[in-house]
Protein backbone atom coordinates (compact mmCIF):
# COMPACT_ATOMS: atom_id res chain seq x y z
CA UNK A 1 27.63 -51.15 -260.51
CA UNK A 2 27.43 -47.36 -259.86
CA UNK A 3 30.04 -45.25 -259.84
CA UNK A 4 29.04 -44.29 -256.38
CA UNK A 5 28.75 -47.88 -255.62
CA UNK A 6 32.35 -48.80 -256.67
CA UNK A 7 35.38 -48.80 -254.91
CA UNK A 8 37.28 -45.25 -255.77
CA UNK A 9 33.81 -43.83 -255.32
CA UNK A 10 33.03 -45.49 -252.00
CA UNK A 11 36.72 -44.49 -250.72
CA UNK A 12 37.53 -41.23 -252.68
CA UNK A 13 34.23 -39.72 -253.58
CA UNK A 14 35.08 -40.22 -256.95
CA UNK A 15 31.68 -39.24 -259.15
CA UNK A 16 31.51 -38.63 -263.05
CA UNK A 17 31.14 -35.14 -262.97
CA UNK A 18 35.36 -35.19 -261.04
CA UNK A 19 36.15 -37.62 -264.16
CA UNK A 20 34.24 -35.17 -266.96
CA UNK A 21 36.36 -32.32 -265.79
CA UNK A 22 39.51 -34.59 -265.46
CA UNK A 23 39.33 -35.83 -269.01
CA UNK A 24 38.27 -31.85 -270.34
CA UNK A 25 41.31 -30.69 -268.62
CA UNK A 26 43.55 -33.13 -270.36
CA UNK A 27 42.01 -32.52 -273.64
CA UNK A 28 42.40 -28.70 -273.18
CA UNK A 29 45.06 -28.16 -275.57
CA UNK A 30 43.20 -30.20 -278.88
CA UNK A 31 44.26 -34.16 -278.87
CA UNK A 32 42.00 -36.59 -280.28
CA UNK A 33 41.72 -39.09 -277.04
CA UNK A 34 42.65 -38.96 -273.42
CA UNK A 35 41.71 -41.40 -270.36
CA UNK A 36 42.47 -41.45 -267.13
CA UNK A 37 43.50 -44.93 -264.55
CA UNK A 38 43.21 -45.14 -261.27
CA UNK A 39 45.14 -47.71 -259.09
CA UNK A 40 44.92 -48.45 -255.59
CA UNK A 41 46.65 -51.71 -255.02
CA UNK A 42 47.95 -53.80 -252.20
CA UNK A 43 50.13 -56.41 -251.65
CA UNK A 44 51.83 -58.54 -249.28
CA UNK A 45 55.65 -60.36 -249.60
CA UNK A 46 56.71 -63.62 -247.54
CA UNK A 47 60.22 -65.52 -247.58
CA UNK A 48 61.55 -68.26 -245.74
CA UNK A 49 65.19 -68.82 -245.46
CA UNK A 50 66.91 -71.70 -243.63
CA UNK A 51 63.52 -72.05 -242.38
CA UNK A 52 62.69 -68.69 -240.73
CA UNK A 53 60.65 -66.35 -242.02
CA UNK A 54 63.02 -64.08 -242.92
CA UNK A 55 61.08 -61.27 -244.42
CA UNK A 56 56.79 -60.40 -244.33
CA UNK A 57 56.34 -57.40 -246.17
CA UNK A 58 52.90 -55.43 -246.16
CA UNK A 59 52.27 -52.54 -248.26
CA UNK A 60 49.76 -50.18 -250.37
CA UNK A 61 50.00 -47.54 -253.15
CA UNK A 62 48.26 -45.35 -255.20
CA UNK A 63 47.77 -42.75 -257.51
CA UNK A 64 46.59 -42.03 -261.12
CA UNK A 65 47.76 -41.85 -264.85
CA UNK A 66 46.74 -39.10 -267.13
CA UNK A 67 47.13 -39.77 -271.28
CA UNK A 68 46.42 -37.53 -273.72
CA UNK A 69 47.04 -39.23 -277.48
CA UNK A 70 47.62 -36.77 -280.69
CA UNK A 71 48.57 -38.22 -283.76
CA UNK A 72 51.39 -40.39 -282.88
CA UNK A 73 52.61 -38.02 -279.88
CA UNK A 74 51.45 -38.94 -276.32
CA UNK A 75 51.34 -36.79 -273.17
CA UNK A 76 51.67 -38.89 -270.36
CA UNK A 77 51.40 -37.30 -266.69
CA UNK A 78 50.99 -38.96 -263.04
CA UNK A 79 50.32 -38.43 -259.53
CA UNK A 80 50.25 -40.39 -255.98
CA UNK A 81 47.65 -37.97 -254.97
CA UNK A 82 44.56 -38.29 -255.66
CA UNK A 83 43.74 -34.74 -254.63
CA UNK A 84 41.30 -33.21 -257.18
CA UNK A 85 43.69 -30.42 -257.71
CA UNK A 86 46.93 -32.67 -258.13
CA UNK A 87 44.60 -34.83 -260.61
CA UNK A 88 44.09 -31.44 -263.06
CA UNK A 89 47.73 -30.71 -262.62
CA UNK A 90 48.76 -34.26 -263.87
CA UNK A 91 45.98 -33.68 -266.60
CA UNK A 92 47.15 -30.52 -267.72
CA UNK A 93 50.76 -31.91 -267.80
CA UNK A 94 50.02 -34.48 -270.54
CA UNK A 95 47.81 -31.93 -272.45
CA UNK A 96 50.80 -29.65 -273.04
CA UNK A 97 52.93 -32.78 -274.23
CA UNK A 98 50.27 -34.23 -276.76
CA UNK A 99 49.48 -30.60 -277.41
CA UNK A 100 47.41 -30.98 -281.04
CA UNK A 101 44.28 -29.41 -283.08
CA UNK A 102 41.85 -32.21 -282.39
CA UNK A 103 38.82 -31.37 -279.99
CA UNK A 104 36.79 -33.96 -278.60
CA UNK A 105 33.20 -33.83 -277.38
CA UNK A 106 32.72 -35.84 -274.23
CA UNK A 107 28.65 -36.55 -273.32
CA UNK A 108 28.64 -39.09 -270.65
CA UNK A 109 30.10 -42.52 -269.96
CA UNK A 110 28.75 -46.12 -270.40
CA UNK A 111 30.19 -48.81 -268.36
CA UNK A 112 32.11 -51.90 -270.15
CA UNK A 113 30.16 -55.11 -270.58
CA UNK A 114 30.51 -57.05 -267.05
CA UNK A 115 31.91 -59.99 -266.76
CA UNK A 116 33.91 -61.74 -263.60
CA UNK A 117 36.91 -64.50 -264.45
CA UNK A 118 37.88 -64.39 -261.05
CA UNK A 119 34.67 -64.54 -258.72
CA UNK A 120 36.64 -64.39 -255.76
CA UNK A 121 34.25 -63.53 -252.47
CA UNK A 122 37.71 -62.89 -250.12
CA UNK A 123 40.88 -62.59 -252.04
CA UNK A 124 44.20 -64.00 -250.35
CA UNK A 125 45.53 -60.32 -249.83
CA UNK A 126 42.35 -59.94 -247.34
CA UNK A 127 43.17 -63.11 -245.13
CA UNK A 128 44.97 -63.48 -242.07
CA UNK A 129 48.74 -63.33 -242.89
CA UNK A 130 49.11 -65.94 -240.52
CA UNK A 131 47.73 -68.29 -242.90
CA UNK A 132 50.15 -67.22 -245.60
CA UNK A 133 53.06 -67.40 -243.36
CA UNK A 134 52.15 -70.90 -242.90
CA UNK A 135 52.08 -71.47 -246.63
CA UNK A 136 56.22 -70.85 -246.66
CA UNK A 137 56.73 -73.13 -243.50
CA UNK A 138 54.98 -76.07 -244.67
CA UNK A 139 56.82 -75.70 -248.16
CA UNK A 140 60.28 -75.28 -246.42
CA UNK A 141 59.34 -78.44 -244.45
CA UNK A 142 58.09 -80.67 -247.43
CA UNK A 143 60.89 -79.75 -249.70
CA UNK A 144 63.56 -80.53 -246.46
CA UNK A 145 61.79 -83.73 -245.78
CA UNK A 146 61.94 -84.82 -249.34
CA UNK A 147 65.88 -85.68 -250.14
CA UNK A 148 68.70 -86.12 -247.47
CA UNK A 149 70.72 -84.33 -250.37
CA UNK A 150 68.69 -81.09 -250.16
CA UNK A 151 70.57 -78.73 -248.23
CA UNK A 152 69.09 -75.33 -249.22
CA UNK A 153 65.62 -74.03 -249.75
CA UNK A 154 64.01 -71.06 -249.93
CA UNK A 155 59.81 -70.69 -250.16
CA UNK A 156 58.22 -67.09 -251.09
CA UNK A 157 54.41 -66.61 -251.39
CA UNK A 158 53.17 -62.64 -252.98
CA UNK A 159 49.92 -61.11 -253.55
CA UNK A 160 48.49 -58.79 -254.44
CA UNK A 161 44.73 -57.08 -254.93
CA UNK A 162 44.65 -54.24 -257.54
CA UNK A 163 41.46 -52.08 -257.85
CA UNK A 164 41.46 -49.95 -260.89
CA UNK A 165 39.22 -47.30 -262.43
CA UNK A 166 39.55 -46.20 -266.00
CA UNK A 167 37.53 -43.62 -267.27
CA UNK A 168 38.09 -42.49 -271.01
CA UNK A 169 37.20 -39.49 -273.57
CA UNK A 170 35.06 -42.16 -276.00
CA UNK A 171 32.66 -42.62 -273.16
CA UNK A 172 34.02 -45.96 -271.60
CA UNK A 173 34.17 -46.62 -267.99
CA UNK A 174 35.69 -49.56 -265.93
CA UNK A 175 36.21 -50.77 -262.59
CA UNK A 176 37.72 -53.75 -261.76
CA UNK A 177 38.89 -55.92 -258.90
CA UNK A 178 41.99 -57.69 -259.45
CA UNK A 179 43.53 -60.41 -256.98
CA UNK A 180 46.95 -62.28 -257.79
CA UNK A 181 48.85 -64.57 -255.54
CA UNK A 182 51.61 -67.19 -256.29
CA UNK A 183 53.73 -69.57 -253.98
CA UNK A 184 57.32 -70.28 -255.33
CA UNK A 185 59.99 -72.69 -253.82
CA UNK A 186 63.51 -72.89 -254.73
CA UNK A 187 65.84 -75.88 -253.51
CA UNK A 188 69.44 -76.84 -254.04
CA UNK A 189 70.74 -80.50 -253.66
CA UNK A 190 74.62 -81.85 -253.47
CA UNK A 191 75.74 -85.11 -254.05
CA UNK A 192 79.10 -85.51 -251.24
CA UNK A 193 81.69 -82.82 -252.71
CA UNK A 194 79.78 -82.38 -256.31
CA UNK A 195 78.10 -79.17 -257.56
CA UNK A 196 75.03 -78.02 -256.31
CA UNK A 197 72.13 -78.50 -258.96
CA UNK A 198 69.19 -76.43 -258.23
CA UNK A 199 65.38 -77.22 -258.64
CA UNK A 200 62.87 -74.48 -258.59
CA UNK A 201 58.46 -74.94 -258.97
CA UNK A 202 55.48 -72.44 -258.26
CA UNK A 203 52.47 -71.82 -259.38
CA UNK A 204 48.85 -69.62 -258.57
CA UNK A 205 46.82 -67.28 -260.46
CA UNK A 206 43.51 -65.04 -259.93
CA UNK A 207 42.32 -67.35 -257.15
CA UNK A 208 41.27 -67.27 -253.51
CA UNK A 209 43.73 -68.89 -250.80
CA UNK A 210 42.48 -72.52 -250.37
CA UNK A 211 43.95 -73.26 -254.26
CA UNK A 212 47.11 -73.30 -252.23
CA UNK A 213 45.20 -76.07 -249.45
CA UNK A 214 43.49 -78.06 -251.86
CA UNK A 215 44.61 -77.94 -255.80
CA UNK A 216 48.24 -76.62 -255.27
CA UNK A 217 49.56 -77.11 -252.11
CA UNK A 218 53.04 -76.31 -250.64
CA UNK A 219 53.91 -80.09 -250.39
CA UNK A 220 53.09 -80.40 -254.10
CA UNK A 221 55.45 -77.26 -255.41
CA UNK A 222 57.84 -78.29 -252.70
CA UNK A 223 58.50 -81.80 -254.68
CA UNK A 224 58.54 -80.65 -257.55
CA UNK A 225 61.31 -78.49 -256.83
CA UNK A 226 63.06 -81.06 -255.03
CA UNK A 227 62.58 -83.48 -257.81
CA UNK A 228 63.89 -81.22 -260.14
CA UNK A 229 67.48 -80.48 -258.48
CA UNK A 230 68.00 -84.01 -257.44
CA UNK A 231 67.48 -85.15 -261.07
CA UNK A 232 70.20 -82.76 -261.68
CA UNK A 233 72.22 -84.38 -259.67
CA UNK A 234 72.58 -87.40 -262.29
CA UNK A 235 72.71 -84.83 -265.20
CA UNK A 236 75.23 -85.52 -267.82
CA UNK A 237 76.91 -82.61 -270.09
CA UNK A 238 74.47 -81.69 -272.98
CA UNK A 239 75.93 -82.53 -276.43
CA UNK A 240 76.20 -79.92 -278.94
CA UNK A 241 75.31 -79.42 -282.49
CA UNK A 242 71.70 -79.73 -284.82
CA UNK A 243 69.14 -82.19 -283.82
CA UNK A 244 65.58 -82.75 -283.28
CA UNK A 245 63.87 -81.06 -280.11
CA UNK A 246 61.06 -82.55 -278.46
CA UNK A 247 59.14 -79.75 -276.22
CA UNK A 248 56.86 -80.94 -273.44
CA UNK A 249 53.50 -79.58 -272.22
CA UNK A 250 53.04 -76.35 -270.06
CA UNK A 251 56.05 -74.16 -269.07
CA UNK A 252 58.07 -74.45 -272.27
CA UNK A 253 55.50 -72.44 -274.05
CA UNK A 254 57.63 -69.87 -272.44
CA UNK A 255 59.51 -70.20 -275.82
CA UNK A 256 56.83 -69.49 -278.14
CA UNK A 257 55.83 -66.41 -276.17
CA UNK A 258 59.29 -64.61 -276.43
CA UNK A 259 60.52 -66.46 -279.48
CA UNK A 260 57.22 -65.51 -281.07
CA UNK A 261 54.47 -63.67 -279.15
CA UNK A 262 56.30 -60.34 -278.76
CA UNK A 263 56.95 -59.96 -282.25
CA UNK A 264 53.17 -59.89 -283.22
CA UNK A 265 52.60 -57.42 -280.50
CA UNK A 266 51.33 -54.04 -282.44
CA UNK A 267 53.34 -51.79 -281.78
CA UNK A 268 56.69 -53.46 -283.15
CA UNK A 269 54.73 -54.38 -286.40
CA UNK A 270 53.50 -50.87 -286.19
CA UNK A 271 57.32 -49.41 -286.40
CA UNK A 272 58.21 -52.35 -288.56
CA UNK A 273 60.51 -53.53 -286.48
CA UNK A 274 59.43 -56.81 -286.40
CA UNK A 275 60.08 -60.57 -288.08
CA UNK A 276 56.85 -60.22 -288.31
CA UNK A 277 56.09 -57.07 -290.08
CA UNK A 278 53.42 -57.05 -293.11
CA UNK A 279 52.90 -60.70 -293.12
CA UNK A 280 49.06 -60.86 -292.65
CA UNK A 281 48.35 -64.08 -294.57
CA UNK A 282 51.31 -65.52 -294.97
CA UNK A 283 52.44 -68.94 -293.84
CA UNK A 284 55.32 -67.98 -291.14
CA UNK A 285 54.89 -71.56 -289.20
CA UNK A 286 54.12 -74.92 -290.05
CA UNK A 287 50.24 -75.84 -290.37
CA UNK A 288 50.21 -77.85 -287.32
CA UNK A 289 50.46 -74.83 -285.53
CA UNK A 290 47.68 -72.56 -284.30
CA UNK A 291 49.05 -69.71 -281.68
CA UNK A 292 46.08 -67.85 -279.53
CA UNK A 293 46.60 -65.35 -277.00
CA UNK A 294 43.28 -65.45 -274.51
CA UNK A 295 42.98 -63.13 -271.75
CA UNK A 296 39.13 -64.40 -270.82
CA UNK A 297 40.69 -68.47 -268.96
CA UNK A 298 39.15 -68.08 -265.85
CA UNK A 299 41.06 -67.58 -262.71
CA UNK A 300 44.44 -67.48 -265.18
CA UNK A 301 47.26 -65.75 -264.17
CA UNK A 302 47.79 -63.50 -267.57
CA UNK A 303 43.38 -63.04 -267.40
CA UNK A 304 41.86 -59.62 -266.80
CA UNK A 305 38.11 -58.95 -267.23
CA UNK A 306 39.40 -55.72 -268.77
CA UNK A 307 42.81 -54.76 -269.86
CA UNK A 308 44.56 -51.78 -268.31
CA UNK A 309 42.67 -49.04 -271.18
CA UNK A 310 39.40 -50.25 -269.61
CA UNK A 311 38.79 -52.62 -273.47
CA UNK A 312 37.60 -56.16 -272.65
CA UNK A 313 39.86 -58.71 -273.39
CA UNK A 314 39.67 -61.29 -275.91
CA UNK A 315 40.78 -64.54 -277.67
CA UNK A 316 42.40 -63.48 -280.19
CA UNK A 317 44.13 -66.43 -282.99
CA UNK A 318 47.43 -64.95 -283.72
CA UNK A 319 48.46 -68.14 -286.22
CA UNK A 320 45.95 -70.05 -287.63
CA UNK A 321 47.31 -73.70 -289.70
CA UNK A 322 50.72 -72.33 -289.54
CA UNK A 323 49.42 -68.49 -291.43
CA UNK A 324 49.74 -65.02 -289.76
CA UNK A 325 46.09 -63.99 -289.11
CA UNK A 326 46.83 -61.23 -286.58
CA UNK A 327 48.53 -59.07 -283.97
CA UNK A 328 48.14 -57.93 -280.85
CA UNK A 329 46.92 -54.15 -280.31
CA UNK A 330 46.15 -51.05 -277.64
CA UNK A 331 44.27 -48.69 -278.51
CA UNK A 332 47.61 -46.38 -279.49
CA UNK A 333 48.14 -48.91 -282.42
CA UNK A 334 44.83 -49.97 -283.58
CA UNK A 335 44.01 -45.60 -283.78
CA UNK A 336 47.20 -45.59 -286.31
CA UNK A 337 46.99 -49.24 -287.65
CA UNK A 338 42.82 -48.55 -287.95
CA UNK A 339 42.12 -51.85 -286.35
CA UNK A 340 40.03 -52.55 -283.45
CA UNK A 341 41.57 -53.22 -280.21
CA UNK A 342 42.08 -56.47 -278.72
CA UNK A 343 42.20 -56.25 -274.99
CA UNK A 344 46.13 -56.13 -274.74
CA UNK A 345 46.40 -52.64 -273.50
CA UNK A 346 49.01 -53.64 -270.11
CA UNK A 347 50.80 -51.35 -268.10
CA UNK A 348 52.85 -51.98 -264.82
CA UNK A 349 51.33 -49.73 -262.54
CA UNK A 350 49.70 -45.62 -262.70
CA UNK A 351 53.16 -44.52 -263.11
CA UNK A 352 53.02 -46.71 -266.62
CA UNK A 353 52.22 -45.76 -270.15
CA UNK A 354 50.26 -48.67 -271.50
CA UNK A 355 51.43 -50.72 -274.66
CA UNK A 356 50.47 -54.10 -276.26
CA UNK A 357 51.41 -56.59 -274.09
CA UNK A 358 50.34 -60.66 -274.31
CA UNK A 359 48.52 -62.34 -271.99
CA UNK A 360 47.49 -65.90 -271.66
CA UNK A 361 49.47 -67.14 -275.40
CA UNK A 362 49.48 -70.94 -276.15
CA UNK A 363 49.87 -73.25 -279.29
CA UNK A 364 46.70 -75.66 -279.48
CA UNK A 365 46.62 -78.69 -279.36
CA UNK A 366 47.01 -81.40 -282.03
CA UNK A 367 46.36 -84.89 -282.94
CA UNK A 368 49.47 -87.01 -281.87
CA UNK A 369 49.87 -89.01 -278.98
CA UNK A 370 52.93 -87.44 -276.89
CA UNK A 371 54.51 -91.04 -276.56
CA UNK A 372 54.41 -91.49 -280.04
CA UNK A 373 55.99 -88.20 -280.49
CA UNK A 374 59.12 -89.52 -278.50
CA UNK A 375 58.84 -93.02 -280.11
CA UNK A 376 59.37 -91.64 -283.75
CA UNK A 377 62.27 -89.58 -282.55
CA UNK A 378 65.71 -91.94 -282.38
CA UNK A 379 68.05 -89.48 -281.12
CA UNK A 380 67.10 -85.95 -279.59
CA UNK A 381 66.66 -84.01 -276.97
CA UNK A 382 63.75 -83.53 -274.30
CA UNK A 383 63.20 -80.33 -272.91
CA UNK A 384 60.62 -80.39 -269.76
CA UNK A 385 60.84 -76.88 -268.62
CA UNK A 386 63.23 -73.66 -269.57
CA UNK A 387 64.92 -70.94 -267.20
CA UNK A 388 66.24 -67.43 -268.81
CA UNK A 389 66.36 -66.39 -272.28
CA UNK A 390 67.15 -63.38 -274.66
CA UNK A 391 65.50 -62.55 -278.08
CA UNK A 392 65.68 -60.56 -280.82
CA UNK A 393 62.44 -58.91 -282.08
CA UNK A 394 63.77 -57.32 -285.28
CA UNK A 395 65.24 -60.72 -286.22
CA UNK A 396 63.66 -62.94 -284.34
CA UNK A 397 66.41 -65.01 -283.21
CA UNK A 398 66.65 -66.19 -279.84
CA UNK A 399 68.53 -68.21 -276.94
CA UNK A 400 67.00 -70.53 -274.39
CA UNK A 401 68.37 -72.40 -271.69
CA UNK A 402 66.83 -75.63 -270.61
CA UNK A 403 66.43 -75.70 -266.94
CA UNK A 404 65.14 -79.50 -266.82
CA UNK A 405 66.27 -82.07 -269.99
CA UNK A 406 66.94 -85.20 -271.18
CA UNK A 407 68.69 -87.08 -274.35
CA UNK A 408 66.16 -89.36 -276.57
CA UNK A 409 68.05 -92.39 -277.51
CA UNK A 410 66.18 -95.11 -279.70
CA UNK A 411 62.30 -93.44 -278.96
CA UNK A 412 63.02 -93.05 -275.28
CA UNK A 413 63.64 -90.56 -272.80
CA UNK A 414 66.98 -91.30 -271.25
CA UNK A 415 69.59 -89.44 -269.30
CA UNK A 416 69.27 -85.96 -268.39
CA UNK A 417 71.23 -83.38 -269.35
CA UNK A 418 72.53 -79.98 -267.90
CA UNK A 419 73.79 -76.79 -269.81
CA UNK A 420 71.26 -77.09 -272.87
CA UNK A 421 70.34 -74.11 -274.66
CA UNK A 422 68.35 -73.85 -277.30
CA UNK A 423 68.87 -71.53 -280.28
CA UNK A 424 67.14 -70.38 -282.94
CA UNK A 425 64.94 -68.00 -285.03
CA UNK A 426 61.03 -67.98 -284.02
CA UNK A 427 59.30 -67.79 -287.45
CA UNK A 428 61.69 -69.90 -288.69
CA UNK A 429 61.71 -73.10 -285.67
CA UNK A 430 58.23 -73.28 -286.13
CA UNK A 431 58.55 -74.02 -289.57
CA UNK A 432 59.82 -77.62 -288.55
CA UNK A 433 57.22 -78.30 -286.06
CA UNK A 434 56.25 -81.63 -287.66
CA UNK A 435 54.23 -83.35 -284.71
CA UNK A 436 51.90 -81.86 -281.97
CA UNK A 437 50.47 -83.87 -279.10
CA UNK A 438 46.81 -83.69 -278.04
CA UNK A 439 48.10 -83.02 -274.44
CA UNK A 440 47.98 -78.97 -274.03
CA UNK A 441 48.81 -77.57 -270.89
CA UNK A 442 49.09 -74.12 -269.37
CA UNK A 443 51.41 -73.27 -266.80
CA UNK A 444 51.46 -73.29 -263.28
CA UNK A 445 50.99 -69.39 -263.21
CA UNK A 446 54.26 -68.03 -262.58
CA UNK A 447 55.11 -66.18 -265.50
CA UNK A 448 56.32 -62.76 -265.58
CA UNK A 449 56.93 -60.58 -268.55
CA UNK A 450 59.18 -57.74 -269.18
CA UNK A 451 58.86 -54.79 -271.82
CA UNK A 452 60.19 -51.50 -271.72
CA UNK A 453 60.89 -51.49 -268.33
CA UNK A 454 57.74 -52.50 -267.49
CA UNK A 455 56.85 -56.26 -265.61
CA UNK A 456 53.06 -57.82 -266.01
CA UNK A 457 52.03 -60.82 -264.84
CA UNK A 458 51.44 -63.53 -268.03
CA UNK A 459 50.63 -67.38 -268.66
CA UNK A 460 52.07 -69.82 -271.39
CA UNK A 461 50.98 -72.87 -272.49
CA UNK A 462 52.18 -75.59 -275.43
CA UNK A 463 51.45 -79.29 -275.90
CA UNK A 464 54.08 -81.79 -276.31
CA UNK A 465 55.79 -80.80 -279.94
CA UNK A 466 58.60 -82.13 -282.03
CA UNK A 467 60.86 -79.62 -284.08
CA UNK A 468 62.61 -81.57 -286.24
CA UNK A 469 65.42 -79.19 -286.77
CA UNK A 470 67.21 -76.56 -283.87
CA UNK A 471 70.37 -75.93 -282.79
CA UNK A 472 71.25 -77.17 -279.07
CA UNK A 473 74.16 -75.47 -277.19
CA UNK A 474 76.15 -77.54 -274.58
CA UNK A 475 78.52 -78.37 -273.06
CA UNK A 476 79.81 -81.80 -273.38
CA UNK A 477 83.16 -82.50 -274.45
């Protein structure tokens, strides 16, 4: 696609002889890179509370960052104009901060290699809102209709459609159209005077608004949710103490990607700040487990055709049979590091500096069958999906808590449990992974990642896996 073809030149008479002098402004003062994003994005917010719509939320913003990299300095300027003069000024700005004696010699730009993981021809965020109010109401009335004992439920439905330009000082440029919705319902249930035990599910991705009609409906998060808080209902206290931990498929990769996946992001190992730190080709899990981070799954939620520094993204193998084959870099870290980049260059927004971020991480599949993972286990517990957690990236230890589980007794699932939490080191737990199931599974596309400040939308994924050894907090007596 042109330039003039695309949609900041369409809309803002943006041409390549405005970007030249854009990136020769920033790289007035010496530095030995600069780029410049664009961002025009707009999204749309829906809620449903005691069954009214309670909130619909329209809204668009804009602007443009400005980075100018020198050494291991970066000058970082941005502006919600997009004003030709307001664009130098912002340039200018993060030329004086990354001030350095580097020139570079800009000649022209070549686009990025096209690809589309998200062929969408009308993205939700361009349909009648109508439709997406109705989205809310009929998961409000599905999760009502499901359990006399629900009493409480709320239904929210975003999206969003980014455009982005990126134009950099190494001749790259990329445009890209970027749609994101997800549907999320949240339901409490009480049992006569007992506590309320709550029950959330959601799920969407890069994909047009009839995956919420067809593949993913209301009715089907709705259940789920329900499901989930009335099997809380029954929950018994979680015992406390070392035993074996049986993960299941999908959502409770959510462990290996905090408990693991941001310590082999680059710029930690870069600052050595990580478990992880100068272990290329060691053995740091056990060799059941292969770890891959993939931003190229089509329609994914954590997939971008390119990340947010205009590189394609990749599948990159992180572990490989249990060794350390890699991390994750921008183009910051793999300039120091003198790697190439890997497509995980993710910022929040134009008002963002970009860093190494994850997106689509999973462990692969194996060879066991998940029942026989729960039939060789005679006590244990089962942990089917995971709420809020905290780790430590220097040390890698972390806590979990277990939103949905239940004891093993004799090979079986049993009773669930509330008030698990899992604890642990990463590099360490996966050590005593000692069984994998051939069942992999990626999540329902809710996930959300924080660093810095910053928020990007991710996936997960894990098959069924036993760790032999981890330490459960709980709270039975």
């Amino acid at each position: 696609m042109a330039l003039s073809d695309s949609f900041f030149g369409q809309k803002f008479g943006i041409d390549e002889h405005a970007l030249q002098s854009y990136l020769s402004e920033a790289l007035s003062d010496g530095g030995e890179y600069a780029d410049v994003y664009f961002e025009y994005l707009a999204t749309s917010n829906l809620s449903i509370d005691e069954s009214i719509v309670k909130s619909a939320i329209q809204g668009v913003s804009l602007g443009v960052g400005v980075r100018v990299i020198s050494g291991e300095r970066t000058g970082y300027a941005y502006s919600d104009d997009l004003s030709p003069e307001k664009i130098r000024r912002a340039a200018r700005v993060a030329a004086c901060i990354a001030k350095g004696p580097s020139k570079v010699d800009k000649t022209g730009f070549d686009e990025s290699r096209k690809r589309n993981l998200y062929p969408l021809v009308t993205a939700p965020a361009e349909t009648d809102l109508r439709d997406r109010v109705e989205l809310v109401k009929r998961a409000d009335r599905a999760a009502r209709a499901y359990d006399p004992r629900v009493f409480q439920v709320q239904a929210s439905y975003v999206d969003s459609l980014r455009q982005v330009l990126v134009a950099t000082s190494d001749g790259v440029l990329s445009v890209d159209r970027q749609p994101l919705a997800r549907l999320g319902v949240s339901v409490l249930a009480r049992e006569g005077d007992g506590s309320p035990q709550r029950g959330y599910a959601g799920g969407g991705g890069r994909v047009a608004l009839d995956f919420f009609q067809s593949e993913r409906t209301p009715e089907y998060f709705a259940g789920e949710a329900a499901r989930q808080a009335i099997v809380q209902l029954t929950a018994v206290p979680a015992p406390a103490g070392e035993t074996t931990v049986v993960l299941g498929p999908g959502w409770p990769g959510i462990l290996l990607h905090e408990a693991v996946g941001h310590g082999l992001e680059a710029d930690f190992n870069r600052k050595k700040v990580s478990a992880f730190s100068d272990r290329i080709g060691q053995l740091v899990a056990s060799p059941l487990v292969t770890v891959v981070d993939d931003g190229t799954i089509q329609n994914r939620r954590g997939s971008l055709n390119v990340d947010d520094e205009g590189v394609p993204t990749e599948r990159n193998v992180l572990i490989e049979k249990g060794v350390l084959r890699g991390y994750l870099f921008d183009k910051l870290s793999s300039r120091l590091l003198k790697a190439g980049p890997t497509g995980n260059g993710r910022r929040e927004s134009y008002q963002h500096i970009p860093m190494p971020r994850m997106t689509n991480t999973f462990m692969l599949a194996g060879e066991s069958d998940p029942e026989e993972i729960i039939r060789s286990t005679p006590r244990g517990l089962y942990c089917a999906s995971f709420g809020g957690g905290q780790v430590d990236i220097t040390s890698g230890n972390f806590v979990f808590a277990a939103s949905e589980s239940y004891l093993i007794e004799d090979g079986r699932i049993t009773r669930p449990v509330r008030g698990a939490t899992l604890i642990g080191n990463g590099p360490e737990a996966l050590k005593y992974v000692s069984m994998v199931g051939h069942d992999l599974a990626l999540d329902e596309g809710v996930g959300i990642c924080g660093k810095e400040g910053q928020s990007v939308p991710v996936g997960v994924g894990i098959p069924t896996i036993k760790l032999d050894r981890m330490t459960v907090g709980g709270t039975a007596q």
